[in-house]
Every structure is written in C-alpha cells, then in structure tokens.
PDB file of N, CA and C in Angstrom:
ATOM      1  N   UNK A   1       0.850  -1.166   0.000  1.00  0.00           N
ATOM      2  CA  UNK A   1       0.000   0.000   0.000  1.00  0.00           C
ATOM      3  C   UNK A   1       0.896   1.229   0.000  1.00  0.00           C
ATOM      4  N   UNK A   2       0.286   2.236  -0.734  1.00  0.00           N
ATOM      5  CA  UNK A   2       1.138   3.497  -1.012  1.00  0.00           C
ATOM      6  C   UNK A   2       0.984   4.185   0.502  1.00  0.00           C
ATOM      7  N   UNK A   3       1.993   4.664   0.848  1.00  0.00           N
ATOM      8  CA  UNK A   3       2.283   5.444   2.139  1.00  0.00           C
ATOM      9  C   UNK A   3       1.329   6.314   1.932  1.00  0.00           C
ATOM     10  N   UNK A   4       0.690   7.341   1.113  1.00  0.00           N
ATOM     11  CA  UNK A   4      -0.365   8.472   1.050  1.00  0.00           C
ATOM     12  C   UNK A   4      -1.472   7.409   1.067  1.00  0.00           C
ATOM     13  N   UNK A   5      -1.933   6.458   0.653  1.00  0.00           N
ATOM     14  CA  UNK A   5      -2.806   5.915   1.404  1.00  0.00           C
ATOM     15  C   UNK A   5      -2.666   5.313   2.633  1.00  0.00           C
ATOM     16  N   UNK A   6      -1.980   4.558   3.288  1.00  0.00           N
ATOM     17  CA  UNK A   6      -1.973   4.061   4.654  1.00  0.00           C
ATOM     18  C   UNK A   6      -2.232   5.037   5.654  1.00  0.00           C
ATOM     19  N   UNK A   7      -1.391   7.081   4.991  1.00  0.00           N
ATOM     20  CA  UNK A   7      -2.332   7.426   5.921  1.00  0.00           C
ATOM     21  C   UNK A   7      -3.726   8.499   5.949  1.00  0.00           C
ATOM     22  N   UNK A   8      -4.014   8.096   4.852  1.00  0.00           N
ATOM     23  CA  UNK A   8      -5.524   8.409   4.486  1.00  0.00           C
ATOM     24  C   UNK A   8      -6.715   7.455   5.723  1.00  0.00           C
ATOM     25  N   UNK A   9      -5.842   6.284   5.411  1.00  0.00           N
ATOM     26  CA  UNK A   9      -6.529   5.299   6.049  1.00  0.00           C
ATOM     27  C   UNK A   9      -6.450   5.418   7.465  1.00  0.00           C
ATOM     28  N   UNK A  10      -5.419   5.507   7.720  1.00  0.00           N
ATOM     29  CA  UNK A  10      -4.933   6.094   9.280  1.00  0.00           C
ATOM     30  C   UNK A  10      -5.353   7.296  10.015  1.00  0.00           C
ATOM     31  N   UNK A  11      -5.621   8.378   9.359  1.00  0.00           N
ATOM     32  CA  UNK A  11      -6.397   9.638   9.596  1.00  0.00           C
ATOM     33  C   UNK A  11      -7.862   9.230   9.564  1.00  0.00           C
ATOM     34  N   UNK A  12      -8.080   8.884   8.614  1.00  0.00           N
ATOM     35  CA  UNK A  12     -10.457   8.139   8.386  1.00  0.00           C
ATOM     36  C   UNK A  12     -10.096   7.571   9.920  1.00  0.00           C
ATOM     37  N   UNK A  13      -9.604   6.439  10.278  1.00  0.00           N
ATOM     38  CA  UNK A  13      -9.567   5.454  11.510  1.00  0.00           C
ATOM     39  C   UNK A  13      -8.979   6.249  13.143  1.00  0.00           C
ATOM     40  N   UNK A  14      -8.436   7.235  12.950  1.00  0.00           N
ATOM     41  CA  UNK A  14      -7.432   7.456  14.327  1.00  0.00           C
ATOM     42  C   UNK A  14      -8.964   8.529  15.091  1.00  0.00           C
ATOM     43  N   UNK A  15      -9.047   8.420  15.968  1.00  0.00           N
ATOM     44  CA  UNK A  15      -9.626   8.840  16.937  1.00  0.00           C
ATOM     45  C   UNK A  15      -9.458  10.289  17.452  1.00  0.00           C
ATOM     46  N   UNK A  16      -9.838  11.575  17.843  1.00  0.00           N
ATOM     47  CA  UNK A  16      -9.024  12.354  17.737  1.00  0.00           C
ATOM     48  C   UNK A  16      -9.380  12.616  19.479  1.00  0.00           C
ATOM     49  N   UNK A  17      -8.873  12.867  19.640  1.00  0.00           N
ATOM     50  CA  UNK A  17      -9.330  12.572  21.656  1.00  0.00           C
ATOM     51  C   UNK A  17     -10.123  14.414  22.028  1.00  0.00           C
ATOM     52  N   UNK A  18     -11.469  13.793  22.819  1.00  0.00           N
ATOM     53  CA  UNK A  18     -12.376  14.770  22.906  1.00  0.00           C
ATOM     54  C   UNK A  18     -13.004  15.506  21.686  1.00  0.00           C
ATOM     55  N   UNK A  19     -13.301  15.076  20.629  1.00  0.00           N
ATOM     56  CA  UNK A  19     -13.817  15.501  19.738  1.00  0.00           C
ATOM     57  C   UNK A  19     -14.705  14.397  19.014  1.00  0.00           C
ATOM     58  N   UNK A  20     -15.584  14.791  18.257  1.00  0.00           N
ATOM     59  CA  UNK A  20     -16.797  14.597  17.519  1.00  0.00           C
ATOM     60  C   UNK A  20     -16.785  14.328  16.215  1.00  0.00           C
ATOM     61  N   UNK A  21     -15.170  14.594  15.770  1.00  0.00           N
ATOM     62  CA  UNK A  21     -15.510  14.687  14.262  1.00  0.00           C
ATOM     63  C   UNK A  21     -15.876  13.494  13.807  1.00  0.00           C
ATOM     64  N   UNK A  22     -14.973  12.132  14.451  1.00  0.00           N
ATOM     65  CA  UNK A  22     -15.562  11.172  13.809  1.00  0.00           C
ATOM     66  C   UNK A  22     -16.219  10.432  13.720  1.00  0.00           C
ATOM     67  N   UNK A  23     -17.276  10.082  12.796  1.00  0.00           N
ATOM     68  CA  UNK A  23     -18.781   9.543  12.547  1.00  0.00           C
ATOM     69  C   UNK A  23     -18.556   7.765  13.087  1.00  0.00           C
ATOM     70  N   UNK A  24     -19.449   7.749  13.671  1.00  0.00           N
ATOM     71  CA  UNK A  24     -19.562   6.163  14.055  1.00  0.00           C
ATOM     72  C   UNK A  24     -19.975   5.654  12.859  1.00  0.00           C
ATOM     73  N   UNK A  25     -19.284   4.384  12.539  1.00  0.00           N
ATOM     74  CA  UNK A  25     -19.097   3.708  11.361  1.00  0.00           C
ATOM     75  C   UNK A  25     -20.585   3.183  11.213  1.00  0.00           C
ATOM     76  N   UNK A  26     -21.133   2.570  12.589  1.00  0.00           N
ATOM     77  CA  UNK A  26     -22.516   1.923  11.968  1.00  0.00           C
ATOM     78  C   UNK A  26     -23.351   3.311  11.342  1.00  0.00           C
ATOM     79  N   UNK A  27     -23.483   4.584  11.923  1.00  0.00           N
ATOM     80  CA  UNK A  27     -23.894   5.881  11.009  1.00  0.00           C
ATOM     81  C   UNK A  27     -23.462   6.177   9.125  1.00  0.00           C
ATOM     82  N   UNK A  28     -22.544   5.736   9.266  1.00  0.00           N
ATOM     83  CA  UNK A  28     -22.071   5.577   7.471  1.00  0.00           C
ATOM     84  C   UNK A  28     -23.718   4.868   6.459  1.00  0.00           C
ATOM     85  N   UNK A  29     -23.580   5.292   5.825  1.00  0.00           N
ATOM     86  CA  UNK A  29     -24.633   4.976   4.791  1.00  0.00           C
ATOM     87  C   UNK A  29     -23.970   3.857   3.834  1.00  0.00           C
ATOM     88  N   UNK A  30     -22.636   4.254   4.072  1.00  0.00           N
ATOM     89  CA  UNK A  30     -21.973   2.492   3.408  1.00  0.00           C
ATOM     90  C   UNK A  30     -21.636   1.832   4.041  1.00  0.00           C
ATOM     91  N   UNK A  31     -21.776   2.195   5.308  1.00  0.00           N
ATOM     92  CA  UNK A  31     -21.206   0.791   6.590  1.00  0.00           C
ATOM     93  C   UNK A  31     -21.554  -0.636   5.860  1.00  0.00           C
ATOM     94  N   UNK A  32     -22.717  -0.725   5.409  1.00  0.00           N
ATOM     95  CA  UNK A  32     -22.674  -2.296   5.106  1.00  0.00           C
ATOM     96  C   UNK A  32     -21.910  -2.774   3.687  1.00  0.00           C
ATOM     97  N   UNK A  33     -21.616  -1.909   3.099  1.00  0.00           N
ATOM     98  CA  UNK A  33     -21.187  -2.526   1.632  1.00  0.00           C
ATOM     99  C   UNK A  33     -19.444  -3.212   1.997  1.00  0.00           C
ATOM    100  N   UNK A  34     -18.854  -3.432   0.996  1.00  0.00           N
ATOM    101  CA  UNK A  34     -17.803  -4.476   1.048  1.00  0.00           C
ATOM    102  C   UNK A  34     -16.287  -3.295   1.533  1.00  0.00           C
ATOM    103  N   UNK A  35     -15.628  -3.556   2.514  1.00  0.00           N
ATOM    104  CA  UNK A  35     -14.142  -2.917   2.415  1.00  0.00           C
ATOM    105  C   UNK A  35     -13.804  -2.619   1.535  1.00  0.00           C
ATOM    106  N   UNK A  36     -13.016  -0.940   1.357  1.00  0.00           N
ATOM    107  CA  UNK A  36     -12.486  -1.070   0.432  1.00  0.00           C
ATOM    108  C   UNK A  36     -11.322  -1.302   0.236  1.00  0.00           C
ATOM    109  N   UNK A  37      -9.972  -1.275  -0.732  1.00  0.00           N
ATOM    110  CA  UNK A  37      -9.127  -1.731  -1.001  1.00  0.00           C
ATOM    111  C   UNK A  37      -8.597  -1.086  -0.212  1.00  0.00           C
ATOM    112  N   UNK A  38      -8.309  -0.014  -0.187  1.00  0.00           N
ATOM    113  CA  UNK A  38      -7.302   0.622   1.091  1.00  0.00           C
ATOM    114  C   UNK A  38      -7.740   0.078   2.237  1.00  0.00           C
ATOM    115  N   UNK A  39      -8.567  -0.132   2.761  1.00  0.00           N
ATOM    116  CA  UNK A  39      -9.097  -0.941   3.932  1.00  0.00           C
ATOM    117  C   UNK A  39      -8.341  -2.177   4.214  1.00  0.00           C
ATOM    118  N   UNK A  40      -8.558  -3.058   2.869  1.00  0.00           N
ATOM    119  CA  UNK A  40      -8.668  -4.156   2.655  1.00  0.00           C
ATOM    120  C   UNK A  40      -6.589  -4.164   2.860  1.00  0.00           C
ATOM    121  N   UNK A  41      -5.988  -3.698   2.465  1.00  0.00           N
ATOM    122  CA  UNK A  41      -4.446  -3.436   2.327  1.00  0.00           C
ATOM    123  C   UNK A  41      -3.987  -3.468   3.569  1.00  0.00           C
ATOM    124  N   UNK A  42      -4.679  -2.564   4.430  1.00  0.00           N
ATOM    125  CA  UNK A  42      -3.830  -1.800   5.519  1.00  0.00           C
ATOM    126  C   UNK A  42      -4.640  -2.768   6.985  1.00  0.00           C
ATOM    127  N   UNK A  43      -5.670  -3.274   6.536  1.00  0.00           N
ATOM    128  CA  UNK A  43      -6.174  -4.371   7.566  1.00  0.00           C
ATOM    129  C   UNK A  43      -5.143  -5.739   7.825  1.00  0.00           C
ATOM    130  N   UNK A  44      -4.712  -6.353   6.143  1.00  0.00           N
ATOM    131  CA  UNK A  44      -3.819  -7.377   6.027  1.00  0.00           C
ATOM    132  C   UNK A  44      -2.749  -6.985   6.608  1.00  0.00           C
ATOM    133  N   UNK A  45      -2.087  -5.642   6.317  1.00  0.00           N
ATOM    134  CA  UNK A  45      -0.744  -5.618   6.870  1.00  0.00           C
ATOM    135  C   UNK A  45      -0.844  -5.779   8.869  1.00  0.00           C
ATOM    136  N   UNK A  46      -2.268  -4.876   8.931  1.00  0.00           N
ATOM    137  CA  UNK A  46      -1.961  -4.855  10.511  1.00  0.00           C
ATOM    138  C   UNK A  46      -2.189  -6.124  11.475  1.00  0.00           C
ATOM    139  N   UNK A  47      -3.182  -7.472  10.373  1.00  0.00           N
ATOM    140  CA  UNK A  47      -3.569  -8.314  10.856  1.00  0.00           C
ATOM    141  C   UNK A  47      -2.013  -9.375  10.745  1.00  0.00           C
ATOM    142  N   UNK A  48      -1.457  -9.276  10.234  1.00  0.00           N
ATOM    143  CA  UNK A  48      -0.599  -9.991  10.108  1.00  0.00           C
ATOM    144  C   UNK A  48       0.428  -9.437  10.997  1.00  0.00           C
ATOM    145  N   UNK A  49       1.177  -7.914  11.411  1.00  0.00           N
ATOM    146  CA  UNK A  49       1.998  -7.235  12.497  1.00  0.00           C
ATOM    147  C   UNK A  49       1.278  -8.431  13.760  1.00  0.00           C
ATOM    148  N   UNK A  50       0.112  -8.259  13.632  1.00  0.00           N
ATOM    149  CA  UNK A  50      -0.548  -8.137  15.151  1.00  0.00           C
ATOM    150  C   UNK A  50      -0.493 -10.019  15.248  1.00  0.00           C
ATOM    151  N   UNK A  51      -0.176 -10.667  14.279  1.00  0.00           N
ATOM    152  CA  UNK A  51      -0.563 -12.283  14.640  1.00  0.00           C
ATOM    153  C   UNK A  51      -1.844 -12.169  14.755  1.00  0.00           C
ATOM    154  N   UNK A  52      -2.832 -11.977  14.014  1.00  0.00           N
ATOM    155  CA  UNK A  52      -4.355 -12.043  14.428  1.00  0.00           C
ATOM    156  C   UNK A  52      -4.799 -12.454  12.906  1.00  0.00           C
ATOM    157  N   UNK A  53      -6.146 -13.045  13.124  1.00  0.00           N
ATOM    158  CA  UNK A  53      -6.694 -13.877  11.638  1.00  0.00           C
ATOM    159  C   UNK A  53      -6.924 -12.825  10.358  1.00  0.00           C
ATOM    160  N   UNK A  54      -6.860 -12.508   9.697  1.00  0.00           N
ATOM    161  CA  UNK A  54      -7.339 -11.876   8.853  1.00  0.00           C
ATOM    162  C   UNK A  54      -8.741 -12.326   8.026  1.00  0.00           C
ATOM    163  N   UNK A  55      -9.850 -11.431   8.155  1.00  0.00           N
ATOM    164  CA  UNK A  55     -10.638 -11.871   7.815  1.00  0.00           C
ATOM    165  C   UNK A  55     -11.417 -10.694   6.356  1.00  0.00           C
ATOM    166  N   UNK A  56     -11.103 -11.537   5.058  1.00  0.00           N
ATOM    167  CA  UNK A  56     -11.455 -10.466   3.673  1.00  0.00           C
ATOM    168  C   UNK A  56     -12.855  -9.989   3.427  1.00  0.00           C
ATOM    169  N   UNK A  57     -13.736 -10.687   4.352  1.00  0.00           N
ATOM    170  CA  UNK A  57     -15.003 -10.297   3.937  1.00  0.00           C
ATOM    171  C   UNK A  57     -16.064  -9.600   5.015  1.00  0.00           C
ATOM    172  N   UNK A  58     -15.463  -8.361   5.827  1.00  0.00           N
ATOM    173  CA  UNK A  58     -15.670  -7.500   6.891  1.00  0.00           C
ATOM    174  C   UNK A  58     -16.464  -6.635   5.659  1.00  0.00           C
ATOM    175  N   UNK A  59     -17.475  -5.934   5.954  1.00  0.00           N
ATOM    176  CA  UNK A  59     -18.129  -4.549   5.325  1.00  0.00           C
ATOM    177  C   UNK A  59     -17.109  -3.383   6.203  1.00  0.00           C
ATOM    178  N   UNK A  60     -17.587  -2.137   5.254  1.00  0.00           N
ATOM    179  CA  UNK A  60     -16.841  -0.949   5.317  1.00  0.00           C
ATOM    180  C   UNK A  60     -16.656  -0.781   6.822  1.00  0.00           C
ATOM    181  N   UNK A  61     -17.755  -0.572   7.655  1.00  0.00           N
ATOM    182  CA  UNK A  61     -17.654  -0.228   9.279  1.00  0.00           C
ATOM    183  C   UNK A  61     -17.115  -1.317   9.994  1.00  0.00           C
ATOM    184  N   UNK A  62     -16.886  -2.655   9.815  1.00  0.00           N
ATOM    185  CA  UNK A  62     -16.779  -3.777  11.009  1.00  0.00           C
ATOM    186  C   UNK A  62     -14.795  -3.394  10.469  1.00  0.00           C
ATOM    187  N   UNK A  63     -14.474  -3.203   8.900  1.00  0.00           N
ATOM    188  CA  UNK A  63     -13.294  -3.223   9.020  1.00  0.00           C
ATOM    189  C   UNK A  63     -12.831  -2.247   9.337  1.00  0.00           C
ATOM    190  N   UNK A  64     -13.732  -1.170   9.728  1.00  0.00           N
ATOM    191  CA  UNK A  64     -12.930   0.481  10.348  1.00  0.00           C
ATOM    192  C   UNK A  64     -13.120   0.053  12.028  1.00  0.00           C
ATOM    193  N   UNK A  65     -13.640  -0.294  12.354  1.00  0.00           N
ATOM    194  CA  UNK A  65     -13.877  -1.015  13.797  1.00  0.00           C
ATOM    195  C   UNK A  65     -12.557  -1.698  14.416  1.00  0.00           C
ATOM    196  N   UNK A  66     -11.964  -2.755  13.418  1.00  0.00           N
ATOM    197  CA  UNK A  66     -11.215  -3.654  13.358  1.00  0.00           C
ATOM    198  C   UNK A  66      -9.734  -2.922  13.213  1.00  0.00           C
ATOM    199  N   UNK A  67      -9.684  -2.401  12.376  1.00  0.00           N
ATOM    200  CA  UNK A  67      -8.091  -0.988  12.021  1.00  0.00           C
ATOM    201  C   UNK A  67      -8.196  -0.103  13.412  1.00  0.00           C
ATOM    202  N   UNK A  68      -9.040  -0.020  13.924  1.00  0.00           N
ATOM    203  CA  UNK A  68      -8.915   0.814  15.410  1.00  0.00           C
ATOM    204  C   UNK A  68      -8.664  -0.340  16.292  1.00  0.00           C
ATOM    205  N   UNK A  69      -8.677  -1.659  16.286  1.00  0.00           N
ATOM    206  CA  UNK A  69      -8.533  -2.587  17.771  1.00  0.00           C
ATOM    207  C   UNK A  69      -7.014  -2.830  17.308  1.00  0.00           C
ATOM    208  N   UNK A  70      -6.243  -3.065  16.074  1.00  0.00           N
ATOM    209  CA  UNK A  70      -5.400  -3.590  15.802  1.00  0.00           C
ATOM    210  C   UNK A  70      -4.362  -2.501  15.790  1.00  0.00           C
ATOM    211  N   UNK A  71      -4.785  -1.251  15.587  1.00  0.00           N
ATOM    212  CA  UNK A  71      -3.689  -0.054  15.416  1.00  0.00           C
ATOM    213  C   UNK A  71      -3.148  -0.209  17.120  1.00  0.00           C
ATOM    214  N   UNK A  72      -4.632  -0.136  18.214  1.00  0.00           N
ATOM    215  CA  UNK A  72      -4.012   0.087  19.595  1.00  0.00           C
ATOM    216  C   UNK A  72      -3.420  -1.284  19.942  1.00  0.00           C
ATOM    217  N   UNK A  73      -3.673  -2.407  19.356  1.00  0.00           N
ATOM    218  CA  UNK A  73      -2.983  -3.575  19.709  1.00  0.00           C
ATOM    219  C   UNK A  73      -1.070  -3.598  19.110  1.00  0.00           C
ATOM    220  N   UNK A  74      -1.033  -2.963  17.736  1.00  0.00           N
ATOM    221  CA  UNK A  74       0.424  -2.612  17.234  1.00  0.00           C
ATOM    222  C   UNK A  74       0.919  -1.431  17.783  1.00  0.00           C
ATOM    223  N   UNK A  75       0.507  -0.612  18.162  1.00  0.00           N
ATOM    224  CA  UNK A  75       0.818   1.121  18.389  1.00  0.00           C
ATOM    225  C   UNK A  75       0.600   1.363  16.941  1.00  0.00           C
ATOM    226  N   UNK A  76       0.432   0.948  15.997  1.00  0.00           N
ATOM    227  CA  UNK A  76       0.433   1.590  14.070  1.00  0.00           C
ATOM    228  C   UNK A  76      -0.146   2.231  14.010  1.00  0.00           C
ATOM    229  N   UNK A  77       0.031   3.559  13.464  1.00  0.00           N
ATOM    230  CA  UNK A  77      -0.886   4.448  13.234  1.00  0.00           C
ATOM    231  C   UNK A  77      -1.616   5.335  14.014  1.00  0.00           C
ATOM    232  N   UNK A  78      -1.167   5.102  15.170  1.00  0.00           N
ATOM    233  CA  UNK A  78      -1.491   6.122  16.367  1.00  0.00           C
ATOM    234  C   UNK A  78      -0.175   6.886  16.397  1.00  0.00           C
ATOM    235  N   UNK A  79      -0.747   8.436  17.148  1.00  0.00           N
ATOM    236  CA  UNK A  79       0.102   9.725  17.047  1.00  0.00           C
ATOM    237  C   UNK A  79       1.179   9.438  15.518  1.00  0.00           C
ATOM    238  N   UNK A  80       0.527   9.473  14.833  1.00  0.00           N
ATOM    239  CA  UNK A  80       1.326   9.452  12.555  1.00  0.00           C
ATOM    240  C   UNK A  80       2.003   8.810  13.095  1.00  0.00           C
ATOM    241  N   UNK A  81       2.391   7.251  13.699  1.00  0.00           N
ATOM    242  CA  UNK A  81       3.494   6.481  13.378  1.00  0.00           C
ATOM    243  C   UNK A  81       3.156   5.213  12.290  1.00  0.00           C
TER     244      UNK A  81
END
C-alpha cells in the first residue's frame, strides 16, 4: 500500500481525543457494503503485524472497527506512526 494511502486510512480510523468529528461507522450509509481496497491493504498488513486472523469479507464499518482494535494492539498508526 502506497504510504499516502496508509495514511488516508490512518487519519479516516485514528480517533481524535475529545472531539466529535468522527462519525460512528454503523452511522455511514456504506457501513454495510464491502471494504475497500485501502481498507482491505492496511487491515492485512496490521492483521498480520498483530498475529491475528485476517478476515477479507468484513463490510466498510466492522473493518474500520477492526483498524482501530489492531492499530491500539500494534501502536500503528497512532500519534502518525
């Protein structure tokens, strides 16, 4: 995955502490449709850092759900690392 995407992906997913901006995934109007590829990229890499299953067929919100348990499980992608 291209570094300007990992942190596209990393900014959509990082949490910003005491603030609102970001939309709860089940609120998305595409939460249910399929991951997308940047999703789908940066999930494999972190599922595999982390020793954890990788699973390809998460919809848009369960795999933005999932990039937030695995970033705080690697440190990845928290404070731009």
């Amino acid at each position: 995955m291209a570094k300007n995407e990992k942190n596209q992906v990393s900014q959509a997913n990082t949490n910003i502490s005491g603030s609102n901006t970001q939309k709860d995934p089940d609120e998305w109007t595409t939460s249910d449709e399929p991951m997308t590829g940047a999703q789908k990229s940066y999930l494999k890499t972190l599922s595999d850092e982390a020793n954890e299953e990788f699973d390809e067929n998460l919809t848009k919100a369960e795999a933005s759900r999932r990039i937030d348990e695995l970033q705080h499980k690697t440190g990845r992608g928290l404070n731009n690392q």
